[in-house]
Every structure is written in C-alpha cells, then in structure tokens.
C-alpha atoms as a PDB file:
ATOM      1  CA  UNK A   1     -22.414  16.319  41.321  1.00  0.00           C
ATOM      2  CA  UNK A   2     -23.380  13.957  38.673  1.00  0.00           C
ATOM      3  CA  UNK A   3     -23.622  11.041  40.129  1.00  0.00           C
ATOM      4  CA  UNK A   4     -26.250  12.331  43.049  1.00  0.00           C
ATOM      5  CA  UNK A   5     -28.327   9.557  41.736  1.00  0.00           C
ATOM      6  CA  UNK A   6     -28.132   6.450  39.535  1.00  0.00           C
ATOM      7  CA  UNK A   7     -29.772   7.925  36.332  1.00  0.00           C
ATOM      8  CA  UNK A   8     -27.968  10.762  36.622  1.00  0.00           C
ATOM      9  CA  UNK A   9     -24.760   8.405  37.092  1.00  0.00           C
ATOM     10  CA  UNK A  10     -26.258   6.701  34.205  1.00  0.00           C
ATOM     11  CA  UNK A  11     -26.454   9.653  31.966  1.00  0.00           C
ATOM     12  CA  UNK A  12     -22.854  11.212  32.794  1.00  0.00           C
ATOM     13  CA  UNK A  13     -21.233   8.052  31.946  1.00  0.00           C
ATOM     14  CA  UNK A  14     -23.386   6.989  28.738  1.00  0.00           C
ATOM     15  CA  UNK A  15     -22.441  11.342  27.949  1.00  0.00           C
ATOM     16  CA  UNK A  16     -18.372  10.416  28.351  1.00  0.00           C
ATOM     17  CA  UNK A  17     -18.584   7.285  26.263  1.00  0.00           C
ATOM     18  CA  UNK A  18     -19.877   9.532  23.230  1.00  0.00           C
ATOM     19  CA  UNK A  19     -17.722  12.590  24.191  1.00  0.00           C
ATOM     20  CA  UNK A  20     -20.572  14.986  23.788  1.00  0.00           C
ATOM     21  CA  UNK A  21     -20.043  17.896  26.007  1.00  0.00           C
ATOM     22  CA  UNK A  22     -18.505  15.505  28.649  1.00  0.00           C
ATOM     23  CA  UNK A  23     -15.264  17.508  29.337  1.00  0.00           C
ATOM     24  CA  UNK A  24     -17.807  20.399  30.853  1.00  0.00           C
ATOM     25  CA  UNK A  25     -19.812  18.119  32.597  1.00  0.00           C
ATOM     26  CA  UNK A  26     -16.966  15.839  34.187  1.00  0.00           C
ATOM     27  CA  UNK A  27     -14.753  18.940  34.694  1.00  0.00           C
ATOM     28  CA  UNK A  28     -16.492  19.915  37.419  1.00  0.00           C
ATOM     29  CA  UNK A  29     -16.004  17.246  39.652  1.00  0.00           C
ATOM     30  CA  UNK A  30     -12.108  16.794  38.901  1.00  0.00           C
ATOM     31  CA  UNK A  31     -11.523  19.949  40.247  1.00  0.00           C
ATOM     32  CA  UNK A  32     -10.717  20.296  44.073  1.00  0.00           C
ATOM     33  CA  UNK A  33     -11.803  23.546  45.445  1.00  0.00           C
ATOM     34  CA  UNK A  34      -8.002  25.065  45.640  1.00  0.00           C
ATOM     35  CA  UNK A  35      -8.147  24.507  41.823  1.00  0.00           C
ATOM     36  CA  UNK A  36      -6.108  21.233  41.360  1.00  0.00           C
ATOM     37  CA  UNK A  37      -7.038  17.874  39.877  1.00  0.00           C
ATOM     38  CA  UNK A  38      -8.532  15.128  42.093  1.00  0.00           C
ATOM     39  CA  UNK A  39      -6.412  12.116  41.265  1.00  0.00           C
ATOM     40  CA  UNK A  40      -8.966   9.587  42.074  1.00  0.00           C
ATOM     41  CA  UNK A  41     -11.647  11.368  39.310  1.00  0.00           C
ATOM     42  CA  UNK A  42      -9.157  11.933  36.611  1.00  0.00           C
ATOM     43  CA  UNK A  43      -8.313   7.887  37.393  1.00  0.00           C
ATOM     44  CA  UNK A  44     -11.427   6.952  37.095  1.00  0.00           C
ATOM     45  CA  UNK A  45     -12.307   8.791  34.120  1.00  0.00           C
ATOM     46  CA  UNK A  46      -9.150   8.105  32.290  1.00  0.00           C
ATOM     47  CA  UNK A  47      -9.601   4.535  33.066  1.00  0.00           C
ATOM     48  CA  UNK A  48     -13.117   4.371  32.086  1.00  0.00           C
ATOM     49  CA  UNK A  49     -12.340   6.191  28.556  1.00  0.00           C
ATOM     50  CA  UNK A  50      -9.551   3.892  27.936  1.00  0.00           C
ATOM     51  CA  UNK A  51     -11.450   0.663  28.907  1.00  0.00           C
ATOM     52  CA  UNK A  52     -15.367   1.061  27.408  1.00  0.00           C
ATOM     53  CA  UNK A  53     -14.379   3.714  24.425  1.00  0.00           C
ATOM     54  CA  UNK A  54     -10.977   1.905  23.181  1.00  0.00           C
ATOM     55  CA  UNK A  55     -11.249  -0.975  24.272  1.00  0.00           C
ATOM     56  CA  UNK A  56     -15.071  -1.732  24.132  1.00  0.00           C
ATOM     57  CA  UNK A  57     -15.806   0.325  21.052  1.00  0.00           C
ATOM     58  CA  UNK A  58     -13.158  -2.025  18.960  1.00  0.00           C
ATOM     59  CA  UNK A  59     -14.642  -5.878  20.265  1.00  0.00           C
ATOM     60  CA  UNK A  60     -18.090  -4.135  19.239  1.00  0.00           C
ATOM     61  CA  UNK A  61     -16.711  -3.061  15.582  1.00  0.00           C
ATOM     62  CA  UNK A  62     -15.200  -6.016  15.512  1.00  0.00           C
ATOM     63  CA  UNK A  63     -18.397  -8.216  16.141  1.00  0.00           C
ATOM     64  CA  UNK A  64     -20.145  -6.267  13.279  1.00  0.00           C
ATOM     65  CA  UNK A  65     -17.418  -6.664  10.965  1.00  0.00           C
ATOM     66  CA  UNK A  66     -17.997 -10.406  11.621  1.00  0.00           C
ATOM     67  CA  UNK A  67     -21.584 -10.355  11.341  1.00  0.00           C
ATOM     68  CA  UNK A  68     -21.722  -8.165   7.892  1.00  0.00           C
ATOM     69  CA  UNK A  69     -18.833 -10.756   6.673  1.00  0.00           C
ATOM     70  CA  UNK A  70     -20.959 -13.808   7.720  1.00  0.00           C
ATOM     71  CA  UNK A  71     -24.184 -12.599   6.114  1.00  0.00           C
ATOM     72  CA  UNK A  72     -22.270 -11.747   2.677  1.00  0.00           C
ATOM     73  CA  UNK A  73     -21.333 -14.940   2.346  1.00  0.00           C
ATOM     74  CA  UNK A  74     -24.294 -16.283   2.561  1.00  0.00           C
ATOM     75  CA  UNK A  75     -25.870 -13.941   0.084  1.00  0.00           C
ATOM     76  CA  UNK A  76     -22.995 -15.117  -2.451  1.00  0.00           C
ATOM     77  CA  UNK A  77     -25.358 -17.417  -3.981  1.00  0.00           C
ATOM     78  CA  UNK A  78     -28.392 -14.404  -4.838  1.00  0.00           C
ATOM     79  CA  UNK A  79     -25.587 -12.207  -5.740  1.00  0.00           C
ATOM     80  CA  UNK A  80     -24.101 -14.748  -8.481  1.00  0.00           C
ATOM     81  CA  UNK A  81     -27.788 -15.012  -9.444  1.00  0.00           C
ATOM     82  CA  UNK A  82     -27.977 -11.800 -10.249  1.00  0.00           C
ATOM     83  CA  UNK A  83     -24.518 -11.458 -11.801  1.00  0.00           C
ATOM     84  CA  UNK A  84     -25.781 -14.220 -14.414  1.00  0.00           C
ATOM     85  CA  UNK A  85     -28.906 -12.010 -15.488  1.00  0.00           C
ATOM     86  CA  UNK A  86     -26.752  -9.456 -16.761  1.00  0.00           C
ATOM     87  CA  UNK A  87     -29.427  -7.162 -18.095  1.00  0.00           C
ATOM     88  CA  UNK A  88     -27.970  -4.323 -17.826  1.00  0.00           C
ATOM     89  CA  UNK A  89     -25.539  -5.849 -20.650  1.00  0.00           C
ATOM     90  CA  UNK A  90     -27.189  -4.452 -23.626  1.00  0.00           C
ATOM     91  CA  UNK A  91     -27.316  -0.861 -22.510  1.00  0.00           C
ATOM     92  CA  UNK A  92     -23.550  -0.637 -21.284  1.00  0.00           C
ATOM     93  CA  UNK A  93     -22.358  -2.467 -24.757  1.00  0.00           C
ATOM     94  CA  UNK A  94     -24.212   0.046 -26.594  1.00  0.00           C
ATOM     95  CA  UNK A  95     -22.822   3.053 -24.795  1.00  0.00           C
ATOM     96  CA  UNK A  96     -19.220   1.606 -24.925  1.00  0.00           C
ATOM     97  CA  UNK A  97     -19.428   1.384 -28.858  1.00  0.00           C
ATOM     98  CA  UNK A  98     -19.107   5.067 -29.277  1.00  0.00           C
ATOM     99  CA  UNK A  99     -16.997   6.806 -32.060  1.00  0.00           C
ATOM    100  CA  UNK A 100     -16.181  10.541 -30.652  1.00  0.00           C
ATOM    101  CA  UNK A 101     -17.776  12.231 -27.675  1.00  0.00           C
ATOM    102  CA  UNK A 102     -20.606  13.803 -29.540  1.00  0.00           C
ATOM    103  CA  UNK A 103     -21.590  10.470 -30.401  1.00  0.00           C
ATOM    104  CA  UNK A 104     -21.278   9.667 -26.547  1.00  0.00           C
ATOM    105  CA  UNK A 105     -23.082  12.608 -25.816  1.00  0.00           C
ATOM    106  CA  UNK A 106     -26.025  11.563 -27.725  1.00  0.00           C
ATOM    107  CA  UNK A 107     -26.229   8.012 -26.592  1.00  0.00           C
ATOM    108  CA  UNK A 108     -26.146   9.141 -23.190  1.00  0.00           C
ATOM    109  CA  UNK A 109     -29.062  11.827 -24.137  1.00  0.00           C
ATOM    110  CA  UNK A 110     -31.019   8.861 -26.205  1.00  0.00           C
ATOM    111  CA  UNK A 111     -30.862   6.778 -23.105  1.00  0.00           C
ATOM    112  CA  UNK A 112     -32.234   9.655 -21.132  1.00  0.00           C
ATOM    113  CA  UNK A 113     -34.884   9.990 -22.716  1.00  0.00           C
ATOM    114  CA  UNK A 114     -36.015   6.670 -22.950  1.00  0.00           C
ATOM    115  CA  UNK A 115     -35.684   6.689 -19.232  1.00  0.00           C
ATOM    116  CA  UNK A 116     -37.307   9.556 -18.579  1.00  0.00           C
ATOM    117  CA  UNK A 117     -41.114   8.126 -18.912  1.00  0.00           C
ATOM    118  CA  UNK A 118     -43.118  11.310 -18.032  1.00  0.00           C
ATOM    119  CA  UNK A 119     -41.004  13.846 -19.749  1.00  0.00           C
ATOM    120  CA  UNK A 120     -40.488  15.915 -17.428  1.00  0.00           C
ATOM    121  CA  UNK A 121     -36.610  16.355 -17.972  1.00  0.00           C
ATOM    122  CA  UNK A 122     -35.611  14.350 -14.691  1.00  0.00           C
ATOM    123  CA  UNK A 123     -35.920  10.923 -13.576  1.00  0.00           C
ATOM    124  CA  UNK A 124     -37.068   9.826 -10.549  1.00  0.00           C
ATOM    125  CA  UNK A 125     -36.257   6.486  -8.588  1.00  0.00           C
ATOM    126  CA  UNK A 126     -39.712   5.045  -9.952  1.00  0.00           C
ATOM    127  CA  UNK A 127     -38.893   5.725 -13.871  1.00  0.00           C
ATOM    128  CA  UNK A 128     -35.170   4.477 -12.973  1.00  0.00           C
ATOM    129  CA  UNK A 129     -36.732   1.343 -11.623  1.00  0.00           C
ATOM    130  CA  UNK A 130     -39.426   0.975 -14.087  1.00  0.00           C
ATOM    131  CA  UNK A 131     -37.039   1.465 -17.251  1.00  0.00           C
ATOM    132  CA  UNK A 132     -34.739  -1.149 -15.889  1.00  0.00           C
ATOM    133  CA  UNK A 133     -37.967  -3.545 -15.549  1.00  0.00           C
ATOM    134  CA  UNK A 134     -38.485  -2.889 -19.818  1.00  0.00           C
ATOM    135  CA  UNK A 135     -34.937  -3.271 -19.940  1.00  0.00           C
ATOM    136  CA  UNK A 136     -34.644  -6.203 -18.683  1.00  0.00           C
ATOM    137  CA  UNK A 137     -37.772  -8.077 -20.008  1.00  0.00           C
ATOM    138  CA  UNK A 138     -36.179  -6.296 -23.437  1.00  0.00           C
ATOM    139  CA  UNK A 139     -33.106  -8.391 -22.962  1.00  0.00           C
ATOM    140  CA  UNK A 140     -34.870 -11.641 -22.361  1.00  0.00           C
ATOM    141  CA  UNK A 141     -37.354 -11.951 -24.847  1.00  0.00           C
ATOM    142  CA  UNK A 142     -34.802 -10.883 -27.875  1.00  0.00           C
END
C-alpha cells in the first residue's frame, strides 16, 4: 500500500494533487482482489480530487490574481513615471516616417547597427541595454 506510513501517505497524496503518474500508483489499491473497484477508495479519491485540485487549486489562483492586482496598482505611479520619459519616442517617430519598404528596410538596418556596439552582427541584452542608455541621455540633452 501507499499509505503504510505517513510520508509515504504524504507523497501519494501530494502525487494525486499534481496527477503525475497517480492513476498507476492509486490504481492499485482501488482494486479488490476479484478485480472490482473498492467503493470506499474510489470515494475517497474522487472526493479528494474534487475538493483540494478543483476546489483548492481555484481559492489559490484566485489569491494570486488578487495579490498581482494589488501590487500593480501600486506600481501605477513608477509606471506613469516611466510612461512620461518617453525615450524611446525619437527612435519609433523616426522609423514610422518611412516612404516605401526599402526605405523601412534601411532604417531598421541603420538602427541595427547603431545598436550593435561590437560589430559582431548580433546584439546581445548588454548592447540592447546600453544603446537604450545613449538613447535616452540622446533624447534629454537635445
């Protein structure tokens, strides 16, 4: 059995609240030896499922949905900070200005390369950062 002691009781239930494998595990013991089902297992099991994955599962996504909603709207007032920098502004007017996709083409290509700070052909999350940095300071001083 799986419940021979109270880790191993432990286990099997924490096992059928994530459904990994626990059909094989749990099948064993709802099983009589004549082959049928043994009422009071499948009960139990049915009844646990329902109550800790539906039930449980949903008051627990429900309390993080809370949380994350709470925090956001705290953070409205750094967000709307942020918002108000806008120095990114430059950079999308000049790529919206574009007269045929060539010309897009080469914008998009210009920009590339002045992101691309090493030359190597890619950019990395460093020389993203770092050209948003000149960007910015770019935006504020002209």
């Amino acid at each position: 059995f799986h419940f021979d002691t109270f880790s191993r009781s432990f286990w099997t239930m924490f096992t059928v609240i994530t459904f990994d494998g626990w059909v094989d595990m749990v099948n064993t013991d709802m099983t009589l030896e004549d082959g049928q089902l043994h009422l009071g297992v499948v009960l139990f099991f049915g009844s646990f499922i329902v109550l800790v994955v539906w039930t449980m599962m949903s008051v627990v996504v429900a309390i993080m949905v809370e949380n994350f909603t709470r925090e956001a709207e705290k953070s409205d007032t750094p967000l709307e900070h942020h918002r108000g920098n806008k120095c990114l502004d430059p950079l999308i007017s000049s790529l919206i200005t574009f007269h045929s996709p060539r010309d897009l083409q080469h914008k998009i290509h210009s920009l590339f390369k002045a992101i691309d700070l090493q030359g190597t052909n890619s950019v990395s999350s460093t020389d993203f950062c770092d050209a948003l940095r000149k960007l910015e300071f770019q935006s504020q001083s002209g």
